[in-house]
C-alpha atoms as a PDB file:
ATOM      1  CA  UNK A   1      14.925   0.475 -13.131  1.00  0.00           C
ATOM      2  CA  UNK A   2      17.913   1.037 -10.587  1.00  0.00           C
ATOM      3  CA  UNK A   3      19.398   4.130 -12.562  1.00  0.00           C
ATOM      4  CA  UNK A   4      19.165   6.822  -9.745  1.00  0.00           C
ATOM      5  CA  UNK A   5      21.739   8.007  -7.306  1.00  0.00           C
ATOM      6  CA  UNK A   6      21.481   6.301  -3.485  1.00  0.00           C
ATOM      7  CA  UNK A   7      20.879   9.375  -0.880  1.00  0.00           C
ATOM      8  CA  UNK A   8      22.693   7.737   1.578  1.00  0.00           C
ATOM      9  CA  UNK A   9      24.450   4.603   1.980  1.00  0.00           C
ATOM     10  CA  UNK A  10      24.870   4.726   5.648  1.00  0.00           C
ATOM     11  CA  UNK A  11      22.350   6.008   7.844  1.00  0.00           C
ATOM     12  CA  UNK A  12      22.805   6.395  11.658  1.00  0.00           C
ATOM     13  CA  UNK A  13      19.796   7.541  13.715  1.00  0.00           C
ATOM     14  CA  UNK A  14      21.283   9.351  16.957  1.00  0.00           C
ATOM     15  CA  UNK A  15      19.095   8.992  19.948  1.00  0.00           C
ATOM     16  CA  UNK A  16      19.556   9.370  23.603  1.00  0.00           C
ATOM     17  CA  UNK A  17      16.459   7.738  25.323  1.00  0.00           C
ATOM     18  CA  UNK A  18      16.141   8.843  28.686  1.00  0.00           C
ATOM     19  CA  UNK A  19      17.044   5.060  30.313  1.00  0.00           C
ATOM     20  CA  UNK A  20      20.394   5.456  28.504  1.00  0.00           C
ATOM     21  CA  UNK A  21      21.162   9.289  28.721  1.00  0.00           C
ATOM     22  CA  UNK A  22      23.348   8.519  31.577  1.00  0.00           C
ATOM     23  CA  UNK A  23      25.567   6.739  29.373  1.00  0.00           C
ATOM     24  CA  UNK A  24      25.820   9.831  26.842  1.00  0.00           C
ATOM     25  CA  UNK A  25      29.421  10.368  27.194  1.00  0.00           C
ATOM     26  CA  UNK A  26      30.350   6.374  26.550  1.00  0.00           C
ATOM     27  CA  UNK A  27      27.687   6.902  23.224  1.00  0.00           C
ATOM     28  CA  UNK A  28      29.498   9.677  22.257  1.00  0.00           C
ATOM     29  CA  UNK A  29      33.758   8.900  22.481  1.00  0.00           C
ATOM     30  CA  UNK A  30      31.871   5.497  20.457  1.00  0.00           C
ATOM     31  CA  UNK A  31      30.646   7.811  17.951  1.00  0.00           C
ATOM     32  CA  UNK A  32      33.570   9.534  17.474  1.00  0.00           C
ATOM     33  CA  UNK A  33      35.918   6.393  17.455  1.00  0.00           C
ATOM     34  CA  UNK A  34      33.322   5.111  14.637  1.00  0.00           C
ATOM     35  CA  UNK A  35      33.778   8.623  12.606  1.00  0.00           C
ATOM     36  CA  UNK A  36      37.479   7.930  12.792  1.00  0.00           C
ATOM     37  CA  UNK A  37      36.470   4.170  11.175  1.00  0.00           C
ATOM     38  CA  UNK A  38      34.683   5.650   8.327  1.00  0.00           C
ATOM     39  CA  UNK A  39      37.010   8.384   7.551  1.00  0.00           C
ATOM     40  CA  UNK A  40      39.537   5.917   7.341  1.00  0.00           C
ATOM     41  CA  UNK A  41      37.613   3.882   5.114  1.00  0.00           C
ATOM     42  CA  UNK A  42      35.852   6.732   2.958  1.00  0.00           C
ATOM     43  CA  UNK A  43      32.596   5.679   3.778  1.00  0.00           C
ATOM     44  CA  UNK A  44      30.044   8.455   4.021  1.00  0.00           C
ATOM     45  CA  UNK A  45      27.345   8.709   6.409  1.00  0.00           C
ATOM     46  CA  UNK A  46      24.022  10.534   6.995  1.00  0.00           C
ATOM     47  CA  UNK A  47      23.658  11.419  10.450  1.00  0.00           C
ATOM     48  CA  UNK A  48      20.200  11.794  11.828  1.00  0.00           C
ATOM     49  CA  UNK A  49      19.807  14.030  14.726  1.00  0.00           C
ATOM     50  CA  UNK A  50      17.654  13.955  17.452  1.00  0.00           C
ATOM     51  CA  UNK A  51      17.684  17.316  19.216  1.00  0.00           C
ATOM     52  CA  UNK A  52      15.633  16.617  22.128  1.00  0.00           C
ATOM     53  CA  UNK A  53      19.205  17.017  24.165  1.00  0.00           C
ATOM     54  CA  UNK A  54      20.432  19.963  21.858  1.00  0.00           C
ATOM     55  CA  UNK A  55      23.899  20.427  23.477  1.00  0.00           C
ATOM     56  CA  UNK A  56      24.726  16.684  22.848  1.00  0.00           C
ATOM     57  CA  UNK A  57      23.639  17.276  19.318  1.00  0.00           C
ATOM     58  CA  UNK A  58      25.719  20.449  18.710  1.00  0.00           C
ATOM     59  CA  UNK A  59      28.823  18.194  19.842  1.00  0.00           C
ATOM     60  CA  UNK A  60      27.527  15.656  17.151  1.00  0.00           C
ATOM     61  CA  UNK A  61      27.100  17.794  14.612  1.00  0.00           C
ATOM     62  CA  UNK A  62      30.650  19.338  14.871  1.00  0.00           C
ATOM     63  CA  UNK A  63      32.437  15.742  15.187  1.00  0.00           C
ATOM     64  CA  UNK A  64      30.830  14.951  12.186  1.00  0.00           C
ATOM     65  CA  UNK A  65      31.146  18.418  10.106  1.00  0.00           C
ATOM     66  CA  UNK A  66      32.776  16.316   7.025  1.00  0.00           C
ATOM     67  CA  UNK A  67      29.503  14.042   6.658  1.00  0.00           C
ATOM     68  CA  UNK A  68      25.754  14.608   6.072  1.00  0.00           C
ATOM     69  CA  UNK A  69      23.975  16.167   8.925  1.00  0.00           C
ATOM     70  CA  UNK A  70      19.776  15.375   8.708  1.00  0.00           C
ATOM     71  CA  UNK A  71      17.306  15.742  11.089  1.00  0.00           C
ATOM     72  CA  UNK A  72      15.610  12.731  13.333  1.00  0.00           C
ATOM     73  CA  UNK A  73      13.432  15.011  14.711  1.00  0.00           C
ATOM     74  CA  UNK A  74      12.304  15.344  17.903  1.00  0.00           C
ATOM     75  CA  UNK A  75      12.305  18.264  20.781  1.00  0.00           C
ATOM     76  CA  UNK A  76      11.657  18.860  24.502  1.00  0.00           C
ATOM     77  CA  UNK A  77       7.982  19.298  23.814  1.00  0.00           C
ATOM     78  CA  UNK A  78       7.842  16.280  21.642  1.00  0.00           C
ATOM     79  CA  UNK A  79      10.175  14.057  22.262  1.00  0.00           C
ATOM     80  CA  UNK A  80      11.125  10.695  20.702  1.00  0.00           C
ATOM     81  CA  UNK A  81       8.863   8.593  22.809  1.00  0.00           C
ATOM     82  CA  UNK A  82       6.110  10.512  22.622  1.00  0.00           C
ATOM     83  CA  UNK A  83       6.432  11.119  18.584  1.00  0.00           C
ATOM     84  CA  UNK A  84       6.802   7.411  18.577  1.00  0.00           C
ATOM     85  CA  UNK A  85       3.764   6.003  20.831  1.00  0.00           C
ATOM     86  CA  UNK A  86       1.427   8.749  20.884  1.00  0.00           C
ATOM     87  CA  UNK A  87       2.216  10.936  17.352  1.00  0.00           C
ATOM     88  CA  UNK A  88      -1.697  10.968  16.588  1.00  0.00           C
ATOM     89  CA  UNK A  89      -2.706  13.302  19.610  1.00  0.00           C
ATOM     90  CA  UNK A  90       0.551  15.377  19.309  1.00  0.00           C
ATOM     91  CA  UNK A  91      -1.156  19.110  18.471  1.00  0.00           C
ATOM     92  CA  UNK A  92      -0.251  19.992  14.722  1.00  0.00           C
ATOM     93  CA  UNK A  93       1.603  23.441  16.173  1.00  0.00           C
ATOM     94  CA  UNK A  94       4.170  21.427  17.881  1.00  0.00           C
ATOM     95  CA  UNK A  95       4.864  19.176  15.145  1.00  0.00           C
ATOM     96  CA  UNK A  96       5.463  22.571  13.445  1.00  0.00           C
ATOM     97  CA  UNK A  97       7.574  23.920  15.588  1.00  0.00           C
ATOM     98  CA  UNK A  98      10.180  20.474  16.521  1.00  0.00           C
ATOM     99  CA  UNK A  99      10.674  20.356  12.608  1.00  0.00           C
ATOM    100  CA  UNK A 100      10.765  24.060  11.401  1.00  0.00           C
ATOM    101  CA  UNK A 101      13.493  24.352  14.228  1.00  0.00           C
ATOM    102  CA  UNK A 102      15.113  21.159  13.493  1.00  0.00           C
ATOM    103  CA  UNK A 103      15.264  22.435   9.975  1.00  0.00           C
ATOM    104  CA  UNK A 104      16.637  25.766  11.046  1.00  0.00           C
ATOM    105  CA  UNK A 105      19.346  23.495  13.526  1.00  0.00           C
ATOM    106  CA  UNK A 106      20.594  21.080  10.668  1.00  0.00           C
ATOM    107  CA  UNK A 107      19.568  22.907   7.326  1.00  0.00           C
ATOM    108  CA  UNK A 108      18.225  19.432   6.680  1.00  0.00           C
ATOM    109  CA  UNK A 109      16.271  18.442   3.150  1.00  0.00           C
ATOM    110  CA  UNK A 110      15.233  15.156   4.540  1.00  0.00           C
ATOM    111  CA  UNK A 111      13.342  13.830   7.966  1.00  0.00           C
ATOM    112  CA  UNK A 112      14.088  10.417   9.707  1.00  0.00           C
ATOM    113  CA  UNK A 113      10.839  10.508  11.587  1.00  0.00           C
ATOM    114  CA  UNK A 114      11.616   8.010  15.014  1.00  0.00           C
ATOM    115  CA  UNK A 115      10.222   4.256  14.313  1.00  0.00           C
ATOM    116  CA  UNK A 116       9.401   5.611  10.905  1.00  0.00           C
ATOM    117  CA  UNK A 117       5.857   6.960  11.493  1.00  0.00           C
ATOM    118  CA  UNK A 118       4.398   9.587   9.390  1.00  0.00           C
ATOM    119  CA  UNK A 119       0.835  10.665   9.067  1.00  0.00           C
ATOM    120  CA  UNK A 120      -0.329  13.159   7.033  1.00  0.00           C
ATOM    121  CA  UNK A 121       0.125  16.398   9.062  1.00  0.00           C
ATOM    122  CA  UNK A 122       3.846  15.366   9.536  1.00  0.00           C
ATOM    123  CA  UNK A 123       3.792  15.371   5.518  1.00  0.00           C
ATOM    124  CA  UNK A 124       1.831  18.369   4.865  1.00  0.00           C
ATOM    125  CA  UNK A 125       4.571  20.197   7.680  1.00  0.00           C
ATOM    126  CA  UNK A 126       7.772  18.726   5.818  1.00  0.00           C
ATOM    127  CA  UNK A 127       5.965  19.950   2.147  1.00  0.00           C
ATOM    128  CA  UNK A 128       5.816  23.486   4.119  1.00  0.00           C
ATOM    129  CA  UNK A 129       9.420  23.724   5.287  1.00  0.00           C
ATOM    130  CA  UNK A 130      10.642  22.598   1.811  1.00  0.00           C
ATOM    131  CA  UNK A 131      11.783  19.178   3.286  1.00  0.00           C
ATOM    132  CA  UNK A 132      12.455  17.092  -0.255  1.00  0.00           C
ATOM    133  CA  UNK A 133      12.054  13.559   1.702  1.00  0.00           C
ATOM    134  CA  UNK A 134      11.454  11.356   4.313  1.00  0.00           C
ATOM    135  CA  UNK A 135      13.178   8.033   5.357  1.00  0.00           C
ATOM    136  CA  UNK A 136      10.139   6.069   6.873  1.00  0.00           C
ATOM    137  CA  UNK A 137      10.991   2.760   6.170  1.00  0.00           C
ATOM    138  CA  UNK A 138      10.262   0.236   3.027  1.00  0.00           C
ATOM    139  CA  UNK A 139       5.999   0.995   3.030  1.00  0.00           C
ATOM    140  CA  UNK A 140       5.345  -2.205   1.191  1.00  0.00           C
ATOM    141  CA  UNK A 141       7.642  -0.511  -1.846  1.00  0.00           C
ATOM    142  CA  UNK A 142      11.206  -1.660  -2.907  1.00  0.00           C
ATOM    143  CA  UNK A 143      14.495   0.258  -2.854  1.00  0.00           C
ATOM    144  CA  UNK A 144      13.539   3.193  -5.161  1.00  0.00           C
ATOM    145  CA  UNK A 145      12.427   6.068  -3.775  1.00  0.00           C
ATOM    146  CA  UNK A 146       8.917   7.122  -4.333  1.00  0.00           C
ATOM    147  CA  UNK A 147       6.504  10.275  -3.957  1.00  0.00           C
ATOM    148  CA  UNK A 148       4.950   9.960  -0.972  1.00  0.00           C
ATOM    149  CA  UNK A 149       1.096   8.722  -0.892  1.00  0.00           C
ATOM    150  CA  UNK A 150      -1.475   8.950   2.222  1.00  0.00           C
ATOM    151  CA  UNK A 151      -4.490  11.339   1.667  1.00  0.00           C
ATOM    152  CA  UNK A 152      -2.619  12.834  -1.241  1.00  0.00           C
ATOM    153  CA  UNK A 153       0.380  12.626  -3.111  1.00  0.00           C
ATOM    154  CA  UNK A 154       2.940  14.720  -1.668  1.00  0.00           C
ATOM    155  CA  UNK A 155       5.565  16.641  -3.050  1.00  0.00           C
ATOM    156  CA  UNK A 156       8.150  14.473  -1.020  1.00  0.00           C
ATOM    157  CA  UNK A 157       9.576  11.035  -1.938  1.00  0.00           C
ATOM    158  CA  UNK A 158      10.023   8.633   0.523  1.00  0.00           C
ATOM    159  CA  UNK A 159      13.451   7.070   1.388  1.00  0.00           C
ATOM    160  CA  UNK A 160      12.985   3.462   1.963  1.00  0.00           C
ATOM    161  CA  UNK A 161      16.196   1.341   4.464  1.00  0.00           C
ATOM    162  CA  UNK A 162      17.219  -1.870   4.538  1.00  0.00           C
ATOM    163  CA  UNK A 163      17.546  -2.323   8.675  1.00  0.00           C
ATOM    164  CA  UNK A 164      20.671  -3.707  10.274  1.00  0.00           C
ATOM    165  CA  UNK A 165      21.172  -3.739  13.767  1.00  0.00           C
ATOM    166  CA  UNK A 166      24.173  -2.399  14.880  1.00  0.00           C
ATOM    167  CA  UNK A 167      25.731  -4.555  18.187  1.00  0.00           C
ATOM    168  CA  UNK A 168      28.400  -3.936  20.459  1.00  0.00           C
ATOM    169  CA  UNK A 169      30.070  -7.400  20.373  1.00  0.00           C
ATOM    170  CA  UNK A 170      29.997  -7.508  16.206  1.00  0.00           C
ATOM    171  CA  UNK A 171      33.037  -7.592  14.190  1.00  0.00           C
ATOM    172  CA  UNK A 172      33.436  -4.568  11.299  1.00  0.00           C
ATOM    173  CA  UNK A 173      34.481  -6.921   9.157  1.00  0.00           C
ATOM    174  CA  UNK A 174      30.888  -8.381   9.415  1.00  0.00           C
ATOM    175  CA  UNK A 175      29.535  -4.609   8.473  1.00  0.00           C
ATOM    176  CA  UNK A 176      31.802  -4.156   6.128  1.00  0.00           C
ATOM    177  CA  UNK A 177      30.401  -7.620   3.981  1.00  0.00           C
ATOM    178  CA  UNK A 178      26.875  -6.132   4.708  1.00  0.00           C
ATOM    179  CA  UNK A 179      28.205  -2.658   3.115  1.00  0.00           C
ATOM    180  CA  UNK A 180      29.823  -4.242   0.315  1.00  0.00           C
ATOM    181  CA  UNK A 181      26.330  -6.615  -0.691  1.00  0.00           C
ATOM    182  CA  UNK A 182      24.012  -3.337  -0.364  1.00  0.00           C
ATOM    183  CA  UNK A 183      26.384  -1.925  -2.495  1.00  0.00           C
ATOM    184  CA  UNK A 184      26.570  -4.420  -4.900  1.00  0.00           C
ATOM    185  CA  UNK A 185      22.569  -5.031  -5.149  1.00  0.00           C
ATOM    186  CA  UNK A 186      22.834  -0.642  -5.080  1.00  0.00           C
ATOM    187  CA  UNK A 187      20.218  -0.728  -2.454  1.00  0.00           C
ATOM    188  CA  UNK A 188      19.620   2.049   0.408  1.00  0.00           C
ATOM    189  CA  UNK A 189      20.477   0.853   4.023  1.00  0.00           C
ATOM    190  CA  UNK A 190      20.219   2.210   7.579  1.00  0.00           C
ATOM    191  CA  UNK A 191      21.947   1.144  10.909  1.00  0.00           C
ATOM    192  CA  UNK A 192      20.879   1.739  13.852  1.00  0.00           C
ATOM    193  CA  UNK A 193      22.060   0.834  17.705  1.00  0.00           C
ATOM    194  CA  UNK A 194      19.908  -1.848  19.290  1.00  0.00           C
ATOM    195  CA  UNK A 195      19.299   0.343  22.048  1.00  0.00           C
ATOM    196  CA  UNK A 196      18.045   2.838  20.447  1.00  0.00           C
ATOM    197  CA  UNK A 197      15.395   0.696  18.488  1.00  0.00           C
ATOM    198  CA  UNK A 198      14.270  -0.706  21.366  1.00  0.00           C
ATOM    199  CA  UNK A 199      13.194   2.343  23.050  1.00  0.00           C
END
């Protein structure tokens, strides 16, 4: 059945990996000239924030007050590349702590987790915090959100994206066919910047 309401039609993970930090302030005058894009073109987005730079994400979150603020995770103690490479020897206190004060930062109900790993302390930790989802990708399921499964079921559905990459030298008019077929097939989607998936 497809009767249920999409979260999000548009969902932008914001990242700063370290090799690219130095370009923060060209990522974020893009950001806001892309806010001014989909304001003009009512399109709403879910912003995921990564807060391992918090003062970069403050500015974020105010540019985009008028849109959906979530969290991507991350902190100083754990940040994106190690949650992404090494999230199986991260201690279970400082999961804890990035998302409890992630959740505090962006009164977010749903967690992004980077390259879409979970494991079963990260969902025991969101069921704590009163998270109501995560977005970790399609899990061998379609485009209907699920409860998720590992050890248990949890009381937390899953969010599943169709990937796009998002690239510099790309026309809108390209992203705007891609918006308008997701639409139409009233799928879930996600875009993200090549840079940042490559990290």
């Amino acid at each position: 059945s497809k009767n249920y309401k999409a979260c999000f039609c548009l969902r932008i993970d914001v990242d700063f990996p370290i090799r690219y930090f130095y370009k923060r302030k060209k990522i974020l005058k893009a950001l806001i000239d892309f806010k001014k894009e989909l304001d003009e073109l009512e399109i709403p987005a879910t912003l995921f924030l990564n807060l391992e730079y918090p003062k970069e994400a403050k500015i974020i979150k105010d540019i985009f007050k008028n849109h959906d603020i979530q969290l991507h995770g991350c902190s100083k103690k754990v940040p994106h590349r190690r949650y992404s490479y090494d999230l199986k020897n991260i201690p279970y206190k400082d999961i804890y702590e990035m998302l409890k004060s992630g959740k505090r930062f962006t009164n977010a109900k749903i967690f992004a987790p980077p390259c879409e790993h979970v494991n079963k302390d990260v969902l025991e930790i969101c069921e704590k915090l009163g998270f109501k989802a995560v977005s970790a990708g399609h899990l061998g399921k379609d485009d209907v959100p699920y409860k998720c499964m590992l050890d248990r079921e949890y009381n937390l559905y899953n969010i599943p994206t169709t990937s796009l990459e998002f690239l510099e030298d790309t026309s809108l008019s390209y992203y705007l066919n891609e918006f308008k077929k997701v639409i139409e097939s009233n799928s879930l989607f996600c875009i993200r910047s090549e840079e940042h998936t490559s990290e």
